[in-house]
PDB file of N, CA and C in Angstrom:
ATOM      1  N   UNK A   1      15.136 -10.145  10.549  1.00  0.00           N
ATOM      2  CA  UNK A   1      15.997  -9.260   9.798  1.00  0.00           C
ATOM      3  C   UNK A   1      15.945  -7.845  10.360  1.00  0.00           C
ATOM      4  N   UNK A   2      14.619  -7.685  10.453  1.00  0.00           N
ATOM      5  CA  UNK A   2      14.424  -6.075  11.591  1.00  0.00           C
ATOM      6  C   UNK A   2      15.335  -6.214  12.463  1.00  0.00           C
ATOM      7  N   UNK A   3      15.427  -6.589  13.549  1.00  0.00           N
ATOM      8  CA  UNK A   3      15.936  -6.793  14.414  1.00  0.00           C
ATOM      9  C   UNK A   3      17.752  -7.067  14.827  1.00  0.00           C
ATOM     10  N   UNK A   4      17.955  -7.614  13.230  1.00  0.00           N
ATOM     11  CA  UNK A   4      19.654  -7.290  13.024  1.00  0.00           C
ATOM     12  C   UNK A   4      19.549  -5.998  13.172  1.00  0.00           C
ATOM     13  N   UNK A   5      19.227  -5.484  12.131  1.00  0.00           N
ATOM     14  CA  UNK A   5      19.356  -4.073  11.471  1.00  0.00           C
ATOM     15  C   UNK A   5      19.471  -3.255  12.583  1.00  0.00           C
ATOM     16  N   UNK A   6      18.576  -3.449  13.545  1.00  0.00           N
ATOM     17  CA  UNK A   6      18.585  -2.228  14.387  1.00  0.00           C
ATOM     18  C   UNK A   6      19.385  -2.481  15.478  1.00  0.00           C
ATOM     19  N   UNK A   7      19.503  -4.106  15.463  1.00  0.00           N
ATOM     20  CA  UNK A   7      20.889  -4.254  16.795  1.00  0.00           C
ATOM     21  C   UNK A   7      22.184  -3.539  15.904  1.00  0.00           C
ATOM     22  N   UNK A   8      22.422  -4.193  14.489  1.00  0.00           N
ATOM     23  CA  UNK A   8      23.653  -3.101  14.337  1.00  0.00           C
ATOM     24  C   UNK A   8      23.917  -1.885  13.930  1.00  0.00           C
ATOM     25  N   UNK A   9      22.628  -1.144  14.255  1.00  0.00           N
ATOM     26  CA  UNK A   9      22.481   0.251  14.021  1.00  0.00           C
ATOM     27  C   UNK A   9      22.870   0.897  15.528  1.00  0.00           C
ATOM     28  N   UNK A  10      22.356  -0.090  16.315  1.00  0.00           N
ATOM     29  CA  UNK A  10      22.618   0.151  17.741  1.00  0.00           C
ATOM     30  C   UNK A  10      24.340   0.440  17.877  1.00  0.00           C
ATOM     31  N   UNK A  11      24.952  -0.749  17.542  1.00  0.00           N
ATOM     32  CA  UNK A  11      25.923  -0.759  17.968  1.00  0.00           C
ATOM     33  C   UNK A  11      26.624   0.110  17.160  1.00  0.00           C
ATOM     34  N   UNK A  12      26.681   0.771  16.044  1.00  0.00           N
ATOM     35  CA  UNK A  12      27.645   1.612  15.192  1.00  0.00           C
ATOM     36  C   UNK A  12      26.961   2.762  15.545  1.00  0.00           C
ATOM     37  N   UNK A  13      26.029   2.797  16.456  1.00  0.00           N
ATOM     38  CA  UNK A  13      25.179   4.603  16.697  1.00  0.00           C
ATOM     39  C   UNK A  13      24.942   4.953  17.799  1.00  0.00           C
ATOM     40  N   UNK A  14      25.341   4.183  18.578  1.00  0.00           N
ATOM     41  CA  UNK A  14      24.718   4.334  20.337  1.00  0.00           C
ATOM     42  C   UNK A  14      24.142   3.796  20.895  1.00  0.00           C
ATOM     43  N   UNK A  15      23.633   3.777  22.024  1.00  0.00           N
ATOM     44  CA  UNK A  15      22.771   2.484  23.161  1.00  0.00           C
ATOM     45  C   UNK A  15      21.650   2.936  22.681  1.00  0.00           C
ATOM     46  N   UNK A  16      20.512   2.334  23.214  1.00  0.00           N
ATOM     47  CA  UNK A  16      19.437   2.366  22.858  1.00  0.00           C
ATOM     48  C   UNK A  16      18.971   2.658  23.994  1.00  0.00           C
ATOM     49  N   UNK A  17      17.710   3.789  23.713  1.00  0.00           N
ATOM     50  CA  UNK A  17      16.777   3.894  25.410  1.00  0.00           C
ATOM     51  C   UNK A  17      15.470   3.939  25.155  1.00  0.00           C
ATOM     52  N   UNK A  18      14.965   3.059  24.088  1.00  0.00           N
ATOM     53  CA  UNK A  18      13.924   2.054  23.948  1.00  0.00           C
ATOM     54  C   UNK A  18      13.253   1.969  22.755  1.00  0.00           C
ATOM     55  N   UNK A  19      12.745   1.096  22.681  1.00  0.00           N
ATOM     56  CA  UNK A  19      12.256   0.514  21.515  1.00  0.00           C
ATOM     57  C   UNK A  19      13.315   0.269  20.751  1.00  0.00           C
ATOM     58  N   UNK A  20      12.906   1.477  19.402  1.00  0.00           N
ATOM     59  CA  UNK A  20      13.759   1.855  18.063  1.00  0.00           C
ATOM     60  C   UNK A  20      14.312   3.272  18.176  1.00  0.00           C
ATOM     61  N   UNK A  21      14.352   3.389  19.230  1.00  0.00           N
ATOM     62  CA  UNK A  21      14.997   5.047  19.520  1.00  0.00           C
ATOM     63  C   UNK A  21      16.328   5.100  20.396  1.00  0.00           C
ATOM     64  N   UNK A  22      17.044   5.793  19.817  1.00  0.00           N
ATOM     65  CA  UNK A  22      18.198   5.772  20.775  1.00  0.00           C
ATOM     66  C   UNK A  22      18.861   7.076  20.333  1.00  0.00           C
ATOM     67  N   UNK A  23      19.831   7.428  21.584  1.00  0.00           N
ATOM     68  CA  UNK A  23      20.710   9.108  21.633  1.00  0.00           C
ATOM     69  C   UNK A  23      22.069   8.742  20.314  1.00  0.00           C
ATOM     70  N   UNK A  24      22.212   9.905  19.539  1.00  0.00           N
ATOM     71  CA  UNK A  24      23.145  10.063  18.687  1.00  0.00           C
ATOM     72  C   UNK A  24      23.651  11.516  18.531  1.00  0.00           C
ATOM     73  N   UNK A  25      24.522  12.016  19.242  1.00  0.00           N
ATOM     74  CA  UNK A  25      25.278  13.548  19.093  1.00  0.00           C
ATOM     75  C   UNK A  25      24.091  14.029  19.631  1.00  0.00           C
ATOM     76  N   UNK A  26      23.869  13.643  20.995  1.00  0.00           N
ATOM     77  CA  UNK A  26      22.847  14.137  22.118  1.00  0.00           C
ATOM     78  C   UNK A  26      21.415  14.725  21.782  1.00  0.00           C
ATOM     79  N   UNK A  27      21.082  14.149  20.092  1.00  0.00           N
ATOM     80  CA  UNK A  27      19.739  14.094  20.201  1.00  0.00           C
ATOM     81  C   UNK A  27      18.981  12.781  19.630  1.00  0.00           C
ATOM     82  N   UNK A  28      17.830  12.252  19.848  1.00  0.00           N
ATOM     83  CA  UNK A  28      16.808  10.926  19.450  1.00  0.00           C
ATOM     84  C   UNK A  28      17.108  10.800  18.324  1.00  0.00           C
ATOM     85  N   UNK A  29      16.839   9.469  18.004  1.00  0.00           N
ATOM     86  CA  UNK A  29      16.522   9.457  16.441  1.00  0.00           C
ATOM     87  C   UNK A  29      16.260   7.416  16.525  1.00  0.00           C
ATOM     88  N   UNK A  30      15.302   7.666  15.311  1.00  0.00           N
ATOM     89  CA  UNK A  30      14.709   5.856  15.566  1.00  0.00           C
ATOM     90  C   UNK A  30      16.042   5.137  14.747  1.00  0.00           C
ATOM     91  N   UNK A  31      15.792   3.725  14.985  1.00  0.00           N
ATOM     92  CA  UNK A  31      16.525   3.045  14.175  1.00  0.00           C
ATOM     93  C   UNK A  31      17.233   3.409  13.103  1.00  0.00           C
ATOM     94  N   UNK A  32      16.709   4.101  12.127  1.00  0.00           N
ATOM     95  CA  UNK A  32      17.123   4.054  10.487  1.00  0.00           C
ATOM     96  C   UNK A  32      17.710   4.925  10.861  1.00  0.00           C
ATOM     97  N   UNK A  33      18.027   5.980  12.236  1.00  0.00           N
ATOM     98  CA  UNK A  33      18.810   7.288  12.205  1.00  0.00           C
ATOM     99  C   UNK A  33      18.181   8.917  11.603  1.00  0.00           C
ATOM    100  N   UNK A  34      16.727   8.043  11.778  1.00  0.00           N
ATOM    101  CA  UNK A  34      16.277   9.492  11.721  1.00  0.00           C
ATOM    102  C   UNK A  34      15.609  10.106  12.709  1.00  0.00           C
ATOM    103  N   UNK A  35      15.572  11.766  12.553  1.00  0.00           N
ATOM    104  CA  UNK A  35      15.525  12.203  13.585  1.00  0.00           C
ATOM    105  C   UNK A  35      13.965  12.048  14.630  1.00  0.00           C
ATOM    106  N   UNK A  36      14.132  12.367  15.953  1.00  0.00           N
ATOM    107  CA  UNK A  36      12.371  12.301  16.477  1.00  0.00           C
ATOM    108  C   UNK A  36      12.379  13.887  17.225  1.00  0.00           C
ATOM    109  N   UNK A  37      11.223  14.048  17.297  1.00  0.00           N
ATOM    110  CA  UNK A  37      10.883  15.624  17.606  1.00  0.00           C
ATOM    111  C   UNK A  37       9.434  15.538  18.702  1.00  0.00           C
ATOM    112  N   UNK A  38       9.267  16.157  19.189  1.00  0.00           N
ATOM    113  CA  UNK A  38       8.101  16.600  19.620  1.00  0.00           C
ATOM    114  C   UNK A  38       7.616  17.791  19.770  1.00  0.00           C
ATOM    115  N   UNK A  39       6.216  17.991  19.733  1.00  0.00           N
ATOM    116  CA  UNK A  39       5.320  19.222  19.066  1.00  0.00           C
ATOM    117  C   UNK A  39       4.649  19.422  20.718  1.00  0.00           C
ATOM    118  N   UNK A  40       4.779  21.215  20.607  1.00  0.00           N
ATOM    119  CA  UNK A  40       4.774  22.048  21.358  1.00  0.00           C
ATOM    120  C   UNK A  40       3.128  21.521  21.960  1.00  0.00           C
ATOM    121  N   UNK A  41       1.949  21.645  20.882  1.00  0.00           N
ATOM    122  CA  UNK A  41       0.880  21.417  21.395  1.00  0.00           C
ATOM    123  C   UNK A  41       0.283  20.473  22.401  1.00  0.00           C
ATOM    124  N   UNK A  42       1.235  19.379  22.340  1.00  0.00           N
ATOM    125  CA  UNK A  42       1.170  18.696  22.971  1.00  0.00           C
ATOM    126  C   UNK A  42       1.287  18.575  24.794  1.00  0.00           C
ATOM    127  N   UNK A  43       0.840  18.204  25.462  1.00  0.00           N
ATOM    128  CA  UNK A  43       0.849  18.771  26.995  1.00  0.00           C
ATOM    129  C   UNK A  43       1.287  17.138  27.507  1.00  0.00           C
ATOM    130  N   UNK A  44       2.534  17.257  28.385  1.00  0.00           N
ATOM    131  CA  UNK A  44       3.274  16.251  28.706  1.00  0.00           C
ATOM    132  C   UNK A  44       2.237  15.240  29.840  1.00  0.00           C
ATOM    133  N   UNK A  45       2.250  13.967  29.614  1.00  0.00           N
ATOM    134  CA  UNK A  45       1.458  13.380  30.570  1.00  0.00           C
ATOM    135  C   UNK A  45      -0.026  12.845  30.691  1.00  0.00           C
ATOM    136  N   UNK A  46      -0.681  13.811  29.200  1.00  0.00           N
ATOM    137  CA  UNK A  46      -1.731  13.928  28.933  1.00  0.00           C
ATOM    138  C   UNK A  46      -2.496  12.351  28.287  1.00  0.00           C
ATOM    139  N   UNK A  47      -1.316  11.935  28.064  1.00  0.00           N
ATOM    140  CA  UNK A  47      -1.918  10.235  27.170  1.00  0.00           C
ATOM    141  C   UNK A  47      -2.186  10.625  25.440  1.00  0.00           C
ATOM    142  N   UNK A  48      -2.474  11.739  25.761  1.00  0.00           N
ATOM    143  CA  UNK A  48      -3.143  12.234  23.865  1.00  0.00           C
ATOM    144  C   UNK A  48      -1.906  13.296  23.252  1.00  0.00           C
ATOM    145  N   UNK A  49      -2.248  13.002  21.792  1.00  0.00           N
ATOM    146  CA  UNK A  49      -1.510  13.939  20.686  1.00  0.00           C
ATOM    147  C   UNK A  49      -2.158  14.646  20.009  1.00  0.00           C
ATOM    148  N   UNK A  50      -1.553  15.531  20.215  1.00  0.00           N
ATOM    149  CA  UNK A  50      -2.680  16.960  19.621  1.00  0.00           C
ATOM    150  C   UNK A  50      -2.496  17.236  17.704  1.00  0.00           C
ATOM    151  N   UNK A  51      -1.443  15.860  17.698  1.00  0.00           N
ATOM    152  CA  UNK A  51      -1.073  15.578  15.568  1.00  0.00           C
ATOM    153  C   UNK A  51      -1.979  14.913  15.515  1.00  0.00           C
ATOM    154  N   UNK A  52      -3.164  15.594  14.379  1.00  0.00           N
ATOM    155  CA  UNK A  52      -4.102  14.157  14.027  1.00  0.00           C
ATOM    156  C   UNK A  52      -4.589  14.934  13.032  1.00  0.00           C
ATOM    157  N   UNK A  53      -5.291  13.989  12.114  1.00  0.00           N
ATOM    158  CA  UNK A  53      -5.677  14.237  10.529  1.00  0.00           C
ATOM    159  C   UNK A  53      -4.612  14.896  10.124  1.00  0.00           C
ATOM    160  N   UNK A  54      -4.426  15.627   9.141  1.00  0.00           N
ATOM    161  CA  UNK A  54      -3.360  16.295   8.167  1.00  0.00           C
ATOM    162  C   UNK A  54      -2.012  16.378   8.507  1.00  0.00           C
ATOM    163  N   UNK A  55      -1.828  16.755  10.089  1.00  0.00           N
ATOM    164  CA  UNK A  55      -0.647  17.038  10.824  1.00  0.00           C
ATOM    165  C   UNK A  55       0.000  15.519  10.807  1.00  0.00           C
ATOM    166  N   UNK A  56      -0.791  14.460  11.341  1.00  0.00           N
ATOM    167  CA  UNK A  56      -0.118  13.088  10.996  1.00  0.00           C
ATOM    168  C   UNK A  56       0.705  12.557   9.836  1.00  0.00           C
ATOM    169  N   UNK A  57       0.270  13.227   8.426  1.00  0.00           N
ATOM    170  CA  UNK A  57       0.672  12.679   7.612  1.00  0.00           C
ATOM    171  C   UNK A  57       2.206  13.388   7.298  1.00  0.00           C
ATOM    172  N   UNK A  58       2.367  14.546   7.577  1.00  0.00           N
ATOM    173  CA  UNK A  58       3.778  15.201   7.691  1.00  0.00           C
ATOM    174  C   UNK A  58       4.531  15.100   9.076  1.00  0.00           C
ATOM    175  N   UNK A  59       3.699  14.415   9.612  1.00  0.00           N
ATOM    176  CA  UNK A  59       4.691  14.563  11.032  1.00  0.00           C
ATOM    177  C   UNK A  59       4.154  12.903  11.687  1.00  0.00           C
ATOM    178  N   UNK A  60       4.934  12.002  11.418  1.00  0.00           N
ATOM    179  CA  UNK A  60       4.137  10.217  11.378  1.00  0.00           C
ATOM    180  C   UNK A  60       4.610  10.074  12.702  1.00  0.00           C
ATOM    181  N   UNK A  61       4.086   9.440  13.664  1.00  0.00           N
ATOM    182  CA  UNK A  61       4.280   9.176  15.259  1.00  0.00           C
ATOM    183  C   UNK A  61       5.280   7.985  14.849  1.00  0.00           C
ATOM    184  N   UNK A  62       6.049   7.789  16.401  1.00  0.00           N
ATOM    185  CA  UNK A  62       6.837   7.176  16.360  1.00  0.00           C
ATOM    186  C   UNK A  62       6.194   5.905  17.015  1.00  0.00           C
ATOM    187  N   UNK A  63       6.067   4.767  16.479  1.00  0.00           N
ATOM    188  CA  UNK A  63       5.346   3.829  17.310  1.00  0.00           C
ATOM    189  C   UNK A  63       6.262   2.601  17.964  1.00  0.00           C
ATOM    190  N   UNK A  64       6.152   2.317  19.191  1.00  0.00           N
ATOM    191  CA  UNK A  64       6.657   1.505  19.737  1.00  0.00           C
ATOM    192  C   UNK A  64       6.878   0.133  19.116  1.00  0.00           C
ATOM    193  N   UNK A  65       7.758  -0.758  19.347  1.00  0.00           N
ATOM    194  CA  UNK A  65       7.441  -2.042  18.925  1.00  0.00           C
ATOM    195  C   UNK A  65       7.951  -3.204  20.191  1.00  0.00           C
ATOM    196  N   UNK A  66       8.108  -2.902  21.400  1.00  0.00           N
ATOM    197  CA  UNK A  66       7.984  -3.905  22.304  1.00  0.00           C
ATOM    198  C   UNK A  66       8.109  -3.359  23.208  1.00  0.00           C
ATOM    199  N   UNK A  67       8.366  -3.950  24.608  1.00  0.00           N
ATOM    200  CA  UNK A  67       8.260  -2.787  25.852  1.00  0.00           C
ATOM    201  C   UNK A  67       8.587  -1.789  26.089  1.00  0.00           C
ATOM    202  N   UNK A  68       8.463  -1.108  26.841  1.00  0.00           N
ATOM    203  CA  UNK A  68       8.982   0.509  27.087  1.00  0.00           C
ATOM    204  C   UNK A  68       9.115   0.740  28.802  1.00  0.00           C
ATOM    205  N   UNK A  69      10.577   1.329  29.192  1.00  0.00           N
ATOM    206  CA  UNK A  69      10.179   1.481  30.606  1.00  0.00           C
ATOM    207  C   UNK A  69      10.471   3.011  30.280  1.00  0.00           C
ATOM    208  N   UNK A  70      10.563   3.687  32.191  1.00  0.00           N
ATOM    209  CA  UNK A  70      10.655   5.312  31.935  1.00  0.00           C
ATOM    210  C   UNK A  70      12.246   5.452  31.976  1.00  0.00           C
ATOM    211  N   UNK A  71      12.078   6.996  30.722  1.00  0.00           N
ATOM    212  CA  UNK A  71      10.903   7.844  30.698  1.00  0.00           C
ATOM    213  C   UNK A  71      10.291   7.621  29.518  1.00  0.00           C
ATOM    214  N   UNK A  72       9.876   6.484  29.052  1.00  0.00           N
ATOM    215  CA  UNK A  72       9.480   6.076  27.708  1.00  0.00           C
ATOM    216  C   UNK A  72       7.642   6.066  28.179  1.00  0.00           C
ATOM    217  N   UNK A  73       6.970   5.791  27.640  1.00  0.00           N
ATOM    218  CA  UNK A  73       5.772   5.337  27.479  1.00  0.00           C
ATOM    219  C   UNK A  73       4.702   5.329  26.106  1.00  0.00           C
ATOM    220  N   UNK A  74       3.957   4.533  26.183  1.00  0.00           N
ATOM    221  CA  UNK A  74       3.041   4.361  25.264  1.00  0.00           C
ATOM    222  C   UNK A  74       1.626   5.357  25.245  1.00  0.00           C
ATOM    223  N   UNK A  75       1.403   6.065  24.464  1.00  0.00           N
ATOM    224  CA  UNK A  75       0.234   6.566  24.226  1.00  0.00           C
ATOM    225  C   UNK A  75      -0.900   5.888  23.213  1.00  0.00           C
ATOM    226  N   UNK A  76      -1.908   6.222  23.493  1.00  0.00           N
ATOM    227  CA  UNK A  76      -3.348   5.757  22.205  1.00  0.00           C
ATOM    228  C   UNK A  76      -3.714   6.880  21.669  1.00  0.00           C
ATOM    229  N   UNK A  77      -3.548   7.022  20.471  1.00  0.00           N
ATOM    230  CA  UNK A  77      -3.910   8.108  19.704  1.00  0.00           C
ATOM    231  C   UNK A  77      -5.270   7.962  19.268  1.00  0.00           C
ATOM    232  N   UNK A  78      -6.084   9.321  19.009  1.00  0.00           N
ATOM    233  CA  UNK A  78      -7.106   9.286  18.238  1.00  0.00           C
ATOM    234  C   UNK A  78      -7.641   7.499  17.693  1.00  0.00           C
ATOM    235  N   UNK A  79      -6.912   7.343  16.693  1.00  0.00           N
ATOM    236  CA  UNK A  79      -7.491   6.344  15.608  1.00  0.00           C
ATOM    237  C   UNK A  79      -7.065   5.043  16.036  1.00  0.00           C
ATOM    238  N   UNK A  80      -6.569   5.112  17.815  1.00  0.00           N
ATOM    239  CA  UNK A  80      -6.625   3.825  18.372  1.00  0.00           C
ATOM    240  C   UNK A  80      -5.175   2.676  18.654  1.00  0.00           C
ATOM    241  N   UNK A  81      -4.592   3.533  17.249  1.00  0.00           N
ATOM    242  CA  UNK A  81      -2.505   3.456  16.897  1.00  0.00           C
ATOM    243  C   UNK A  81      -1.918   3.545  18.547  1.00  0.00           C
ATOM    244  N   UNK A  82      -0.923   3.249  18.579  1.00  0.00           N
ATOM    245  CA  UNK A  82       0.114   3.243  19.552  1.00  0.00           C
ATOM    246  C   UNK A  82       1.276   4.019  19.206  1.00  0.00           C
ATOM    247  N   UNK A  83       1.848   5.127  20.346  1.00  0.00           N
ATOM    248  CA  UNK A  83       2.412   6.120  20.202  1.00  0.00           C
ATOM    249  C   UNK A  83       3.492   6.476  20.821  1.00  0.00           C
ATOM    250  N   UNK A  84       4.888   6.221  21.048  1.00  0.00           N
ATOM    251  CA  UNK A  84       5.776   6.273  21.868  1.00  0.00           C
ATOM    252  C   UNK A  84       5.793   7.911  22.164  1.00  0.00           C
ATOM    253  N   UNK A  85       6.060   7.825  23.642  1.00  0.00           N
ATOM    254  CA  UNK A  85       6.750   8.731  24.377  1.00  0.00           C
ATOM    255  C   UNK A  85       7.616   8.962  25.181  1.00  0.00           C
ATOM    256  N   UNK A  86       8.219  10.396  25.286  1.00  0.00           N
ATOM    257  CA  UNK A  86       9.408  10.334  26.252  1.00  0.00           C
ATOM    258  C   UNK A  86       9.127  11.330  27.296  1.00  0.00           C
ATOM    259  N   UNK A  87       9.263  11.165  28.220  1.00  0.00           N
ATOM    260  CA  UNK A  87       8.855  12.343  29.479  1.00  0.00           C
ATOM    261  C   UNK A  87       7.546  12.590  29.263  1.00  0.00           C
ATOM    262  N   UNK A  88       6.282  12.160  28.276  1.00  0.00           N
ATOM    263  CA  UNK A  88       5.147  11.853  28.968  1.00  0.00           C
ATOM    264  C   UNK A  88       4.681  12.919  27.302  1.00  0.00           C
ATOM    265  N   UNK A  89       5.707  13.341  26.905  1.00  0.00           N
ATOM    266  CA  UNK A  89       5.598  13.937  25.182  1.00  0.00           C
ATOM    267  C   UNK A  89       5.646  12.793  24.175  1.00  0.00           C
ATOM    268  N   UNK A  90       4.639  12.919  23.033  1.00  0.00           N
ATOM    269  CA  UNK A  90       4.194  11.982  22.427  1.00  0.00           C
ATOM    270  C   UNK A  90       5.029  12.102  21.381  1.00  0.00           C
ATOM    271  N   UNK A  91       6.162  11.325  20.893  1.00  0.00           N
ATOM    272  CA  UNK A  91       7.257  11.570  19.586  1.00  0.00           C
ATOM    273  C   UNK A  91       6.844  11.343  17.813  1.00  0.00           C
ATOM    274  N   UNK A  92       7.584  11.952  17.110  1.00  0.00           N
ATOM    275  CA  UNK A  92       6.911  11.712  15.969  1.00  0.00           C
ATOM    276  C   UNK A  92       8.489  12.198  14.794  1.00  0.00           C
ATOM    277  N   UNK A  93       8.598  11.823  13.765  1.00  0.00           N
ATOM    278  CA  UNK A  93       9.535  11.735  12.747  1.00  0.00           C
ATOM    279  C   UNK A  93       8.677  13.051  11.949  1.00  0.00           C
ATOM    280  N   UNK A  94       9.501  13.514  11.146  1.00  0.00           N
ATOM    281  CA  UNK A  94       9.289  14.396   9.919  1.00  0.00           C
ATOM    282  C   UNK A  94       9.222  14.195   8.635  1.00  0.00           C
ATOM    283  N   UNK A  95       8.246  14.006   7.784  1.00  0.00           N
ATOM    284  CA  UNK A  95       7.985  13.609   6.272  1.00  0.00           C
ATOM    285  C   UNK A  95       9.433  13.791   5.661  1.00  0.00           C
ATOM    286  N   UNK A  96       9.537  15.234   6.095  1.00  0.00           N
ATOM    287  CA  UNK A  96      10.328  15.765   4.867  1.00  0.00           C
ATOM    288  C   UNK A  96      12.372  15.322   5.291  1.00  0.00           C
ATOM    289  N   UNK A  97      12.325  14.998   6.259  1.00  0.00           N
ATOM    290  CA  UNK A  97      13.614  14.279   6.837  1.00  0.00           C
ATOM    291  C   UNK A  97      13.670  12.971   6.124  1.00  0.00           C
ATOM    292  N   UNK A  98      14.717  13.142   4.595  1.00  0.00           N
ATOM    293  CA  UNK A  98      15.119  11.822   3.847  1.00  0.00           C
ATOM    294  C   UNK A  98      15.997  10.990   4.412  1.00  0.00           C
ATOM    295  N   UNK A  99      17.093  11.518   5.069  1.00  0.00           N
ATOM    296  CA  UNK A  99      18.298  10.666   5.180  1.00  0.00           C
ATOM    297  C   UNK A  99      18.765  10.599   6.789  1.00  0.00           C
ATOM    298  N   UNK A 100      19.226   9.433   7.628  1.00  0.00           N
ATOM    299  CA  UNK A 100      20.228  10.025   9.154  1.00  0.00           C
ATOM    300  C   UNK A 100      20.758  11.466   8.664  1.00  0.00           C
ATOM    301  N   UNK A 101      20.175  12.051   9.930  1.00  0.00           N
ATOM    302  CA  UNK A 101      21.430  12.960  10.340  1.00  0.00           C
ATOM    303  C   UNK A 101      20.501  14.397   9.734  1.00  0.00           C
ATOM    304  N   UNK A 102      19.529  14.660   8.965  1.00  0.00           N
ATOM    305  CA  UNK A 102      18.642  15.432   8.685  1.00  0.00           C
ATOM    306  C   UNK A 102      17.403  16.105   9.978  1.00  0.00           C
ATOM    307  N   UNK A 103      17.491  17.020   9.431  1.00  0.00           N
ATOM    308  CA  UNK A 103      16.934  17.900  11.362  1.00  0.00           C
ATOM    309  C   UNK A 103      15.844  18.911  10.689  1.00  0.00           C
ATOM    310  N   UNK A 104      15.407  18.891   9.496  1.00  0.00           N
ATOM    311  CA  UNK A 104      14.859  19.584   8.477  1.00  0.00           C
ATOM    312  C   UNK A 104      13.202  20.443   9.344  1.00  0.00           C
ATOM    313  N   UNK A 105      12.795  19.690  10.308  1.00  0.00           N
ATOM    314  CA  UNK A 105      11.805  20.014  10.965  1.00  0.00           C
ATOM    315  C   UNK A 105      11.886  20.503  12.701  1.00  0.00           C
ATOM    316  N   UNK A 106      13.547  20.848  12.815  1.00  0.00           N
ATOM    317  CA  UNK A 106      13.606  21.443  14.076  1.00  0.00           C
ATOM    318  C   UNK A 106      13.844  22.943  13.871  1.00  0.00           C
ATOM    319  N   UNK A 107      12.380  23.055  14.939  1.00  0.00           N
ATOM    320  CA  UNK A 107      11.791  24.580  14.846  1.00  0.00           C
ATOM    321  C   UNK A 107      10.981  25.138  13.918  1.00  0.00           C
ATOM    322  N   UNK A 108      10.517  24.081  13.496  1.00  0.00           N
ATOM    323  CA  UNK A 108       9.359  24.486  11.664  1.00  0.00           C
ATOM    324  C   UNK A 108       8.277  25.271  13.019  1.00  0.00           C
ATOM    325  N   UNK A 109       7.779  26.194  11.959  1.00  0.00           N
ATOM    326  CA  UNK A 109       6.794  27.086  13.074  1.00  0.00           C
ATOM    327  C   UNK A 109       6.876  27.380  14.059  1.00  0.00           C
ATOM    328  N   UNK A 110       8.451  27.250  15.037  1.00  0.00           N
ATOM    329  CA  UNK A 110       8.846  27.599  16.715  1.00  0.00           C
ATOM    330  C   UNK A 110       7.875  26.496  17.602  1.00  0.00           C
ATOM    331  N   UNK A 111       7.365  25.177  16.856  1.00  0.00           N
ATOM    332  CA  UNK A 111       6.301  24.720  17.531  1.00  0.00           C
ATOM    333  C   UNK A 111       6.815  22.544  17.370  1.00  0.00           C
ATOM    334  N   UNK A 112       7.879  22.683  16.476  1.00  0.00           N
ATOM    335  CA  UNK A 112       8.629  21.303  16.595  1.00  0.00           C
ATOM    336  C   UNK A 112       9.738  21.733  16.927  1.00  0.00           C
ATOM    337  N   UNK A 113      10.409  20.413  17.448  1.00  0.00           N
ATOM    338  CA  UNK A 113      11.466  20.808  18.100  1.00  0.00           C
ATOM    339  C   UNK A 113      12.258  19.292  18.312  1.00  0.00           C
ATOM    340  N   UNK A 114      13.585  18.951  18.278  1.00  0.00           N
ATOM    341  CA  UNK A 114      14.386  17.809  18.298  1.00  0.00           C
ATOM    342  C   UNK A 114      14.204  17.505  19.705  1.00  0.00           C
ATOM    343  N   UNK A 115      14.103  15.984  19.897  1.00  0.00           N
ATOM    344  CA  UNK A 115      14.468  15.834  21.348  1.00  0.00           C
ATOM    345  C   UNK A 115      16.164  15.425  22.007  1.00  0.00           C
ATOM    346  N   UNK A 116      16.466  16.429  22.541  1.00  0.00           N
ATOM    347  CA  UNK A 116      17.939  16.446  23.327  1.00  0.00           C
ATOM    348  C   UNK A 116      17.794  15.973  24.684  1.00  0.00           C
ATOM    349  N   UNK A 117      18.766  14.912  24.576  1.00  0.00           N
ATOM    350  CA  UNK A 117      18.974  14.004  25.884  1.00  0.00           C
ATOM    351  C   UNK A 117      20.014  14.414  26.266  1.00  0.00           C
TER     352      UNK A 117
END
């Protein structure tokens, strides 16, 4: 049933460029159409995410669910989880982003930011 859902989310929202993530009005967003961001602290390439304890729970990683080629990749976070990335930046959704199409956490602190493809 997953897997409808997000093939016809695909097709009424754009191609997909991996996993559950795909471009919509030239920025990310997973399956359900919400948005993905990545955080400044983070240093591209590094394998690690600099969101952990408290920051995780308002800002939830985006986790892969089957292969990934580039510029996608998988990270291991802290607590061992699996962590999609894009250009070697570790992605993550926003608590407070309810609905598609909500951007509520681009630029919170000059330190999140939407990813534009």
């Amino acid at each position: 049933m997953k897997l409808a859902i997000a093939l016809t989310a695909v097709l009424l929202s754009g191609s997909v460029l991996a996993d559950d993530v795909m471009k919509k009005d030239g920025i990310l967003v997973n399956a359900a159409g919400l948005t993905v961001y990545t955080f400044d602290k983070d240093t591209a390439g590094s394998g690690k995410s600099a969101c952990n304890g408290p920051c995780i729970d308002n800002w939830p990683a985006v986790t892969p669910s089957a292969s990934v080629t580039a510029p996608y990749s998988v990270i291991t976070r802290d607590d061992g989880s699996k962590q999609l990335a894009y250009q070697g930046k570790p992605l993550y959704l926003f608590k407070k982003d309810a609905k598609p199409g909500d951007r509520n956490g681009d630029n919170f602190k000059d330190i999140w930011h939407v990813v534009k493809d």
